[in-house]
Protein backbone atom coordinates (compact mmCIF):
# COMPACT_ATOMS: atom_id res chain seq x y z
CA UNK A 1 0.00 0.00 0.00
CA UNK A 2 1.76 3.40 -0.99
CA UNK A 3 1.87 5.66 1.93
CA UNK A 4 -0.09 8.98 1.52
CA UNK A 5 1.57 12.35 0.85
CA UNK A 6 0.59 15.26 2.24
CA UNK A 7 0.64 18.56 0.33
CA UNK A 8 3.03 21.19 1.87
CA UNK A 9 0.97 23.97 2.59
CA UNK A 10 1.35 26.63 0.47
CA UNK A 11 1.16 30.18 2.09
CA UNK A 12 -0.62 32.56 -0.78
CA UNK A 13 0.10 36.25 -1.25
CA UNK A 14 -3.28 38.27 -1.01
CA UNK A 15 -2.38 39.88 -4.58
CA UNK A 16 -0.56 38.94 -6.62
CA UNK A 17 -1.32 41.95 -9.30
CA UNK A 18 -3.68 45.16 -9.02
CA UNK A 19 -6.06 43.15 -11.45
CA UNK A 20 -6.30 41.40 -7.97
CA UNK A 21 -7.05 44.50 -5.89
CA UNK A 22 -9.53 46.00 -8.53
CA UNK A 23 -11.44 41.80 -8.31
CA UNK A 24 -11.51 42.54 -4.51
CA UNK A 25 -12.98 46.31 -4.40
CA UNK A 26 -15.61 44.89 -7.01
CA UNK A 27 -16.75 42.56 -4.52
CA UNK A 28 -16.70 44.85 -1.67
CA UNK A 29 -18.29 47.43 -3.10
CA UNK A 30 -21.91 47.95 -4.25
CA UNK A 31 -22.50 47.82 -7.89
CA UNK A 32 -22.86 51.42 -8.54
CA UNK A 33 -20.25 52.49 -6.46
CA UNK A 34 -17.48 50.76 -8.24
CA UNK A 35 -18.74 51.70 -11.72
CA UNK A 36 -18.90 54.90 -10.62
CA UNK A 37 -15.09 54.79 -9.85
CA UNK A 38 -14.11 52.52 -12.90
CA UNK A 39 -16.77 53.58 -15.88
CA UNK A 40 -15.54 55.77 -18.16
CA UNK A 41 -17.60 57.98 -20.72
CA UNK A 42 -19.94 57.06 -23.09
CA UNK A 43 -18.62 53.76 -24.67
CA UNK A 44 -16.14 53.60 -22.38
CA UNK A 45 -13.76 53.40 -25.44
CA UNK A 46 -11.25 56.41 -24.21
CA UNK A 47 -11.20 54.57 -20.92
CA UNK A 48 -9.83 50.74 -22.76
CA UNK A 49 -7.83 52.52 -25.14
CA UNK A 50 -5.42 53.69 -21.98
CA UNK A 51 -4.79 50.47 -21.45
CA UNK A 52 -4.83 49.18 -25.05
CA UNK A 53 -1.81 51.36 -26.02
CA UNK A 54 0.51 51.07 -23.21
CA UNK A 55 0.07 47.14 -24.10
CA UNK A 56 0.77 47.71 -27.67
CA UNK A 57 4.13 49.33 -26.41
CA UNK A 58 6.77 46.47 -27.49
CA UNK A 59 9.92 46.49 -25.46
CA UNK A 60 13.68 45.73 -26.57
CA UNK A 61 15.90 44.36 -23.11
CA UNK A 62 19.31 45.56 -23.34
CA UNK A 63 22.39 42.82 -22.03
CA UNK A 64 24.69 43.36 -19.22
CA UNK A 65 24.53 47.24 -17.73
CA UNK A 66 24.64 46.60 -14.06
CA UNK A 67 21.37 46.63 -12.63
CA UNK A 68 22.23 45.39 -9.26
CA UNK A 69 21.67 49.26 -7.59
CA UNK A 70 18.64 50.76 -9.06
CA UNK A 71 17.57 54.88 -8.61
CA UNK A 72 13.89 55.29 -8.42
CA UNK A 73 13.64 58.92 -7.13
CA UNK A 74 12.34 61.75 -8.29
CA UNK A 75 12.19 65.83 -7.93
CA UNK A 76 9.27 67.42 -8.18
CA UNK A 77 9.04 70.78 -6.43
CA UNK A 78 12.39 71.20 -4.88
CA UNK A 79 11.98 67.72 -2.83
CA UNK A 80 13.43 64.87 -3.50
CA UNK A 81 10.93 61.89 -3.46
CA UNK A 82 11.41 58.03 -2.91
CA UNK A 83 9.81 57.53 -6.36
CA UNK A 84 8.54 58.61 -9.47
CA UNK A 85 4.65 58.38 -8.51
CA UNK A 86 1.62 59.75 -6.81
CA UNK A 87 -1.42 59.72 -6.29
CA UNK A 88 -4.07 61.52 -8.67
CA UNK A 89 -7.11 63.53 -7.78
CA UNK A 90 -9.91 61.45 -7.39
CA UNK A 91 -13.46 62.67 -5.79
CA UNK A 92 -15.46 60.61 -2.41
CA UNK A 93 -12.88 58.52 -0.84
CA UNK A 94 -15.30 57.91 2.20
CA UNK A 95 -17.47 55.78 -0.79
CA UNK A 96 -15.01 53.21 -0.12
CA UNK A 97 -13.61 53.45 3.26
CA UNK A 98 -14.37 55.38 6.19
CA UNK A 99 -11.25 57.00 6.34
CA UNK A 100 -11.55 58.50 3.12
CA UNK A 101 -8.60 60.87 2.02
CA UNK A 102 -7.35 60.59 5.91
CA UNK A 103 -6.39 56.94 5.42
CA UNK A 104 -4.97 57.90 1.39
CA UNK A 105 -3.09 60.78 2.70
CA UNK A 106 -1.72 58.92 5.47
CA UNK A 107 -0.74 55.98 3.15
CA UNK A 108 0.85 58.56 0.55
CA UNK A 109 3.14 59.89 3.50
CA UNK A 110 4.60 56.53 4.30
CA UNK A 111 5.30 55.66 0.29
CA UNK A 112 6.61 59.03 0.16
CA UNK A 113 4.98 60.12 -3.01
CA UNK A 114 2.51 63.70 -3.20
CA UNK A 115 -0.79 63.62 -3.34
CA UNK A 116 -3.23 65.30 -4.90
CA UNK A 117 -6.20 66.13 -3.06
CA UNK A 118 -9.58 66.32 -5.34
CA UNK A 119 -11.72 69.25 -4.74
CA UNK A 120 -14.50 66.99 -3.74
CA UNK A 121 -13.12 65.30 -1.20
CA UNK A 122 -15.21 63.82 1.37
CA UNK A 123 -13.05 65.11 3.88
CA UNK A 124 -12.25 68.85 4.40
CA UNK A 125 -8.62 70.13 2.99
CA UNK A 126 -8.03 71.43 6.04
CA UNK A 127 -9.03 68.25 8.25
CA UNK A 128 -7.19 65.49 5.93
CA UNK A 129 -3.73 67.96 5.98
CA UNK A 130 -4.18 67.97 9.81
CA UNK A 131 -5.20 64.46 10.95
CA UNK A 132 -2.21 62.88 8.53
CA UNK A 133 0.26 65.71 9.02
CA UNK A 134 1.64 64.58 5.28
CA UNK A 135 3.63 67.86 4.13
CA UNK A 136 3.00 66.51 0.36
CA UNK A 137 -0.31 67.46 -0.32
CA UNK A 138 -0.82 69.35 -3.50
CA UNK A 139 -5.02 70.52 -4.02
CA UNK A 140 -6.93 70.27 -7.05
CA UNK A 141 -9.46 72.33 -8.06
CA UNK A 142 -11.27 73.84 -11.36
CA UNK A 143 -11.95 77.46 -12.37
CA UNK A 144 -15.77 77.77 -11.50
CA UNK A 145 -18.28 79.81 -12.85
CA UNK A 146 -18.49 81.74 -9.59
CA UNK A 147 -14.59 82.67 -9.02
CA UNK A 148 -15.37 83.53 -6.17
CA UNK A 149 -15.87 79.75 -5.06
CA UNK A 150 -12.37 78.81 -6.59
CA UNK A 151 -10.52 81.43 -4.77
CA UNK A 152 -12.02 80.30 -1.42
CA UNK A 153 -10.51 76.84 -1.88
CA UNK A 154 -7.24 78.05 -3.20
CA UNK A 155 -7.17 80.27 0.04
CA UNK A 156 -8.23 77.32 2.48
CA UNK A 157 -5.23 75.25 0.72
CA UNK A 158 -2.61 77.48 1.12
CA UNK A 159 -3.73 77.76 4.79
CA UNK A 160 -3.75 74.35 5.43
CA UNK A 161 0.05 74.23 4.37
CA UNK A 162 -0.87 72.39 0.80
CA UNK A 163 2.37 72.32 -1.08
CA UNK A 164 0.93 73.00 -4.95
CA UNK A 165 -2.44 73.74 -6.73
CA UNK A 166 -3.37 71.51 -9.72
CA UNK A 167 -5.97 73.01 -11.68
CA UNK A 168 -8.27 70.67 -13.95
CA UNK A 169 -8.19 71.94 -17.88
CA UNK A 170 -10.34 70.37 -20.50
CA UNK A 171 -13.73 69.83 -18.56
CA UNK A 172 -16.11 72.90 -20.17
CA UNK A 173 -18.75 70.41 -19.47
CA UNK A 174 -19.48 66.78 -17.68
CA UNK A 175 -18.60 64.29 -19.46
CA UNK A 176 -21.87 61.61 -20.19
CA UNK A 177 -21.47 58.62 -18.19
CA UNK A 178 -23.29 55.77 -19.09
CA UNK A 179 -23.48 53.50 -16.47
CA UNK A 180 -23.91 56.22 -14.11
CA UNK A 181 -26.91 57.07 -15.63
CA UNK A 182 -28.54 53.65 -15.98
CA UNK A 183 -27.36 53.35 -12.24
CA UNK A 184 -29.31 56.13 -11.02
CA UNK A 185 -25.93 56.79 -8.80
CA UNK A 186 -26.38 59.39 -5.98
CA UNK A 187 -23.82 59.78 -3.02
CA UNK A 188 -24.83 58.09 -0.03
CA UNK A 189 -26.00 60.28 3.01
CA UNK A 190 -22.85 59.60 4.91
CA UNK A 191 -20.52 61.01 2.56
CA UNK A 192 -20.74 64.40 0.75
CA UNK A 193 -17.88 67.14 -0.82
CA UNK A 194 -16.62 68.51 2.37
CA UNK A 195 -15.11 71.24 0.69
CA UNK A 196 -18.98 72.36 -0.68
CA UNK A 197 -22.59 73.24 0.95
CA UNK A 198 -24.67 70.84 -0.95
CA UNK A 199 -27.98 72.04 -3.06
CA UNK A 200 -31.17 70.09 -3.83
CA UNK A 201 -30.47 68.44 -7.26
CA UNK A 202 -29.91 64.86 -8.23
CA UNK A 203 -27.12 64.61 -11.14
CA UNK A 204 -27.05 60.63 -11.41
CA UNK A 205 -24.60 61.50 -14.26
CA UNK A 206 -22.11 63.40 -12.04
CA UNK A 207 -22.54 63.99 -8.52
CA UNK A 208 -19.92 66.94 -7.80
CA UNK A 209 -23.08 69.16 -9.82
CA UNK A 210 -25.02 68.57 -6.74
CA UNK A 211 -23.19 70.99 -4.95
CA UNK A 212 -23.52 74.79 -4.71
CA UNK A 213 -20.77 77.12 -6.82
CA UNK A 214 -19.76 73.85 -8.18
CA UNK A 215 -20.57 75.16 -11.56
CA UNK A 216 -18.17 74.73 -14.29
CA UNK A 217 -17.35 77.00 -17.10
CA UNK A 218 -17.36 76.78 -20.45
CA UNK A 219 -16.42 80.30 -21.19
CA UNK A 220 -13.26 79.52 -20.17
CA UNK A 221 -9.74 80.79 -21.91
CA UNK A 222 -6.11 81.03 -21.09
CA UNK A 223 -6.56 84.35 -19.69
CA UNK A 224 -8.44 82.81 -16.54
CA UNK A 225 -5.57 80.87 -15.87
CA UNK A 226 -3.29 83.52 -15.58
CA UNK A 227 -5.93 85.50 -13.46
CA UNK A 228 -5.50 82.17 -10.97
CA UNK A 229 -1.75 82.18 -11.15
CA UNK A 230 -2.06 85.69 -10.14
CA UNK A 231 -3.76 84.89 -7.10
CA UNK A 232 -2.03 82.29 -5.47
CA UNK A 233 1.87 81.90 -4.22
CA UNK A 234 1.50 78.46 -5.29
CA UNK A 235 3.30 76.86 -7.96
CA UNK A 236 0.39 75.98 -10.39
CA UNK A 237 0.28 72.80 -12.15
CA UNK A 238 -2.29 72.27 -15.03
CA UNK A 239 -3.98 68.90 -15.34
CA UNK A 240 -5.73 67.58 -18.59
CA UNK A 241 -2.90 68.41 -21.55
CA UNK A 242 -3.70 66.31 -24.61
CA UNK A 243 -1.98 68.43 -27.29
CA UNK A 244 1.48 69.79 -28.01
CA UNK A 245 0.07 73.12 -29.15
CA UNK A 246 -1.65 73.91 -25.78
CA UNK A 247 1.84 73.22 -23.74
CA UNK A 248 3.36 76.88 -24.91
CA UNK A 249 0.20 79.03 -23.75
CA UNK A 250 0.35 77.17 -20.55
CA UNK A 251 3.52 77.43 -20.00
CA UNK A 252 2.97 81.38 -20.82
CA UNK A 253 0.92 81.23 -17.93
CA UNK A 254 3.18 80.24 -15.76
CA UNK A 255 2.33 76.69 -15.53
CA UNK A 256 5.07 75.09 -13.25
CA UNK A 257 4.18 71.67 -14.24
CA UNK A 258 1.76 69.97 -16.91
CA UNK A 259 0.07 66.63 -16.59
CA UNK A 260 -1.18 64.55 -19.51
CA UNK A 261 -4.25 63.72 -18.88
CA UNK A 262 -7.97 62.53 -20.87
CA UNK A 263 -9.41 62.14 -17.06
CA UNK A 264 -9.17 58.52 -17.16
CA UNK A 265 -11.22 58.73 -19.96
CA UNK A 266 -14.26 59.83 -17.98
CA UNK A 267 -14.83 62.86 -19.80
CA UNK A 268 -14.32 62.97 -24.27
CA UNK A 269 -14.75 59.62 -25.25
CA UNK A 270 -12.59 58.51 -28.50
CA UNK A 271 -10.05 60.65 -27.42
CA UNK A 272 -6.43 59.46 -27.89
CA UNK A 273 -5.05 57.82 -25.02
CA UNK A 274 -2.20 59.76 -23.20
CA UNK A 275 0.80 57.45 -23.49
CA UNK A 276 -0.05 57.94 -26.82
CA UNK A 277 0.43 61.40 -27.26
CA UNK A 278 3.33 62.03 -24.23
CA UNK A 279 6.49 61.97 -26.58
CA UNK A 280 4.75 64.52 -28.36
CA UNK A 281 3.77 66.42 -25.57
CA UNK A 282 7.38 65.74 -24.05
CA UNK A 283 9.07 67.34 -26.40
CA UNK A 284 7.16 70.34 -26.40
CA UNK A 285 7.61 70.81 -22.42
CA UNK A 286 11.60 70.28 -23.41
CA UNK A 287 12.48 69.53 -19.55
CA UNK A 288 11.20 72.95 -18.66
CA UNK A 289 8.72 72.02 -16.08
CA UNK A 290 7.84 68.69 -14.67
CA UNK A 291 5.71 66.27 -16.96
CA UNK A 292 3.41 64.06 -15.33
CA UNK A 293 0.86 61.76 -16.87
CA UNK A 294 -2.14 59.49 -16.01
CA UNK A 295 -4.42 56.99 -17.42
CA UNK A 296 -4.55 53.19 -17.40
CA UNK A 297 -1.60 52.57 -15.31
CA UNK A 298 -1.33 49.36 -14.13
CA UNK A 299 1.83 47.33 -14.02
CA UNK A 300 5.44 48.16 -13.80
CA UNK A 301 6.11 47.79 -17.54
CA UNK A 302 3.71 50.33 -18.08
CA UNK A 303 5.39 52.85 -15.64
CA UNK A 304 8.78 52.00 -17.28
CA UNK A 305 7.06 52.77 -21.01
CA UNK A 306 6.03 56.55 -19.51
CA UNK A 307 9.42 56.94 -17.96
CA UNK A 308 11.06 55.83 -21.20
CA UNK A 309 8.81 58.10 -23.23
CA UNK A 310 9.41 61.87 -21.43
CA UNK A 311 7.29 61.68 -18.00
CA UNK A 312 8.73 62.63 -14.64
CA UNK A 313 6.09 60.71 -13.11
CA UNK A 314 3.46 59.14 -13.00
CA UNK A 315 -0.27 59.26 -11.45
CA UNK A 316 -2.55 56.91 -10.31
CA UNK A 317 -6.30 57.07 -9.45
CA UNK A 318 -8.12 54.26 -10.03
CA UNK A 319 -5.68 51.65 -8.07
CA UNK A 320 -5.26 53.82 -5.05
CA UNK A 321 -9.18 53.32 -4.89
CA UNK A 322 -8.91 49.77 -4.97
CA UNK A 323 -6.06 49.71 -2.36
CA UNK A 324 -8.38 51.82 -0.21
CA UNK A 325 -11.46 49.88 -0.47
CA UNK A 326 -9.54 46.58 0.10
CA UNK A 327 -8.32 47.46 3.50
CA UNK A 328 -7.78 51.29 3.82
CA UNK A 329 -4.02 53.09 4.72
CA UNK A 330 -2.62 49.55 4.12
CA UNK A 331 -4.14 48.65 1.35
CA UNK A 332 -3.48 51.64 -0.89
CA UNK A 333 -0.10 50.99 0.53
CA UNK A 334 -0.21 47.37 -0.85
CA UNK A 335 -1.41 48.38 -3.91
CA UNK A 336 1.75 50.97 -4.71
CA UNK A 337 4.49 48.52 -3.36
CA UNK A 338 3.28 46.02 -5.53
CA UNK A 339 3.67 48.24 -8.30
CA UNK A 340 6.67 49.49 -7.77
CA UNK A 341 7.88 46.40 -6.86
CA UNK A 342 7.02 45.63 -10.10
CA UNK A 343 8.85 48.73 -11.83
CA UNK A 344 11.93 47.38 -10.21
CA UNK A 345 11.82 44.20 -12.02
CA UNK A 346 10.83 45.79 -15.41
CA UNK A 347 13.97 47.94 -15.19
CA UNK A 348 16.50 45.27 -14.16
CA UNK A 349 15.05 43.00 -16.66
CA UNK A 350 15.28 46.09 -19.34
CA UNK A 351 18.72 46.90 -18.23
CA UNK A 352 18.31 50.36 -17.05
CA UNK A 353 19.31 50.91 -13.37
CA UNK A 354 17.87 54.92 -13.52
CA UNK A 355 14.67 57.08 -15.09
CA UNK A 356 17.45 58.79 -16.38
CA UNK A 357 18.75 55.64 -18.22
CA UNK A 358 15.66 54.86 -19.30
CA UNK A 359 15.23 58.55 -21.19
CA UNK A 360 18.28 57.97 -22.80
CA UNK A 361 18.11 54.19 -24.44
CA UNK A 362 14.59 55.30 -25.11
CA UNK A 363 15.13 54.93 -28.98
CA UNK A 364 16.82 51.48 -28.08
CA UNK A 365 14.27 49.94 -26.06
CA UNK A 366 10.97 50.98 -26.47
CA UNK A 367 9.21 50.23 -30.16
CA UNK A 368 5.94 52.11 -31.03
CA UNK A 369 4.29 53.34 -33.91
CA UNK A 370 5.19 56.84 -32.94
CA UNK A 371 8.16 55.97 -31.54
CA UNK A 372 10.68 55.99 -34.62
């Protein structure tokens, strides 16, 4: 009689990928409340094509350059960071976890990496800057119809020690959003924009409109960004860049950083995606500001392809999200280290040991039909 062998037991790894993470928040979350983080507009085809595009990105390895020490930091802002991400603005953290932008802010401080804090956050700006005491935070906000309401937030950031302002371009309107719609999504009682008094009216396409002076503009021009750059001593970075030709009026208007950005495809849908268009936009910005991008982010390859292809850094939205509905500060921290845990692997395996490496065998290692 052959004896019996028992299996060794096998101790798993909660995630293995942020595929993992987003599986999770699905399950934790209700239905509406996820596809209100992860829909995109309309057909949702800006939104795939993110991802589509960095996959289409083919990548060369190069032999035997000493990747045993690798440099993943970054300076953004006169401070030197432990690496080349952070966290993008993203509306209602408390949807997912009590915590809300607390628990993200608190998670951001121990990656070391900024955050930017969304204008509708479900916690005040002045509340999440003092309860996680992270010097890093950098506010987001639009240019409203009633100015008025934008200058009151810039002036309650720069009180509450906020280290940049990050103003949204490209939104004249709300996007449509599907799923939303069908939904019939509306924020839960317990959770509201802090930042905002809140009206009576129901926008199951986009809840921010819910909210008094939360009005956007579409009379907007340059000129009312340098009216806001006028107004603030902080350094003003402009979010929502999809074209070389707008990089030299922003940069007129003092613009001390850009980020490419289609929203996570949540507001123009068929719009290019931005890895696509970064080289482009890279080489318009000509290392005079910081270049950031977002949008479909996902693995470490994919952070290597932006680094490769102009961007100082990178944003993500969407997976801090996850992180945070999985299991709060520690999760979003999960979520990043896996990532960059990730990025480490892509860049020994590539045979770059530095960003700045990777910027200069760009032409060697990363093949793309507007790459030539």
């Amino acid at each position: 009689m052959r004896p019996s062998i028992r299996k060794k037991a096998v101790r798993r790894a909660p995630f293995v990928n942020l595929d993992d993470m987003k599986a999770r928040a699905r399950a934790r979350l209700s239905t509406d409340v996820f596809d209100y983080i992860d829909s995109g507009a309309c057909d949702e085809i800006t939104r795939e094509r993110n991802r589509r595009d960095l996959d289409d990105i083919r990548l060369r390895p190069l032999c035997l350059r000493d990747v045993s020490t690798l440099d993943l930091s970054a300076t953004f802002l006169g401070r030197r960071f432990r690496s080349p991400v952070g966290f993008s603005p993203t509306a209602f953290h408390r949807l997912v976890h009590e915590e809300g932008e607390t628990a993200t802010a608190l998670a951001a401080k121990a990656l070391d990496v900024p955050m930017i804090v969304s204008c509708m956050s479900s916690i005040s700006l002045g509340d999440i800057a003092r309860n996680s005491a992270n010097a890093d935070l950098w506010f987001q906000t639009y240019i409203y119809k009633e100015r008025a309401v934008t200058l009151e937030l810039v002036q309650k950031a720069e009180q509450a020690g906020y280290k940049a302002l990050v103003v949204t371009l490209g939104c004249p309107a709300p996007g449509k959003r599907d799923k939303n719609i069908r939904n019939g999504f509306s924020l839960p009682r317990r959770v509201t924009a802090a930042n905002f008094e809140k009206q009576r009216r129901v926008d199951h396409n986009n809840p921010i409109h819910s909210f008094r002076g939360a009005e956007l503009d579409p009379s907007l021009t340059w000129k009312d960004l340098d009216w806001l750059c006028s107004k603030t001593r902080l350094p003003v970075f402009v979010k929502g860049i999809m074209s070389p030709g707008d990089v030299a009026p922003a940069l007129e208007s003092r613009a001390a950083g850009i980020i490419v950005s289609n929203h996570g495809g949540r507001q123009l849908d068929t719009a290019e995606s931005t890895i696509s268009v970064l080289a482009d936009i890279a080489a318009a910005v000509d290392r005079r500001v910081p270049l950031f991008v977002d949008g479909g982010f996902r693995r470490g390859t994919d952070l290597l392809k932006a680094y490769a292809l102009g961007a100082d850094g990178v944003l993500l939205g969407r997976p801090v999200l996850w992180g945070l509905a999985c299991g709060g500060q520690k999760g979003v921290i999960a979520a990043i280290e896996l990532l960059l845990d990730e990025l480490r692997l892509a860049m020994q395996l590539i045979g770059c040991p530095s960003l700045d490496a990777l910027r200069r065998d760009c032409r060697d290692i990363v093949r793309h039909d507007r790459v030539t």
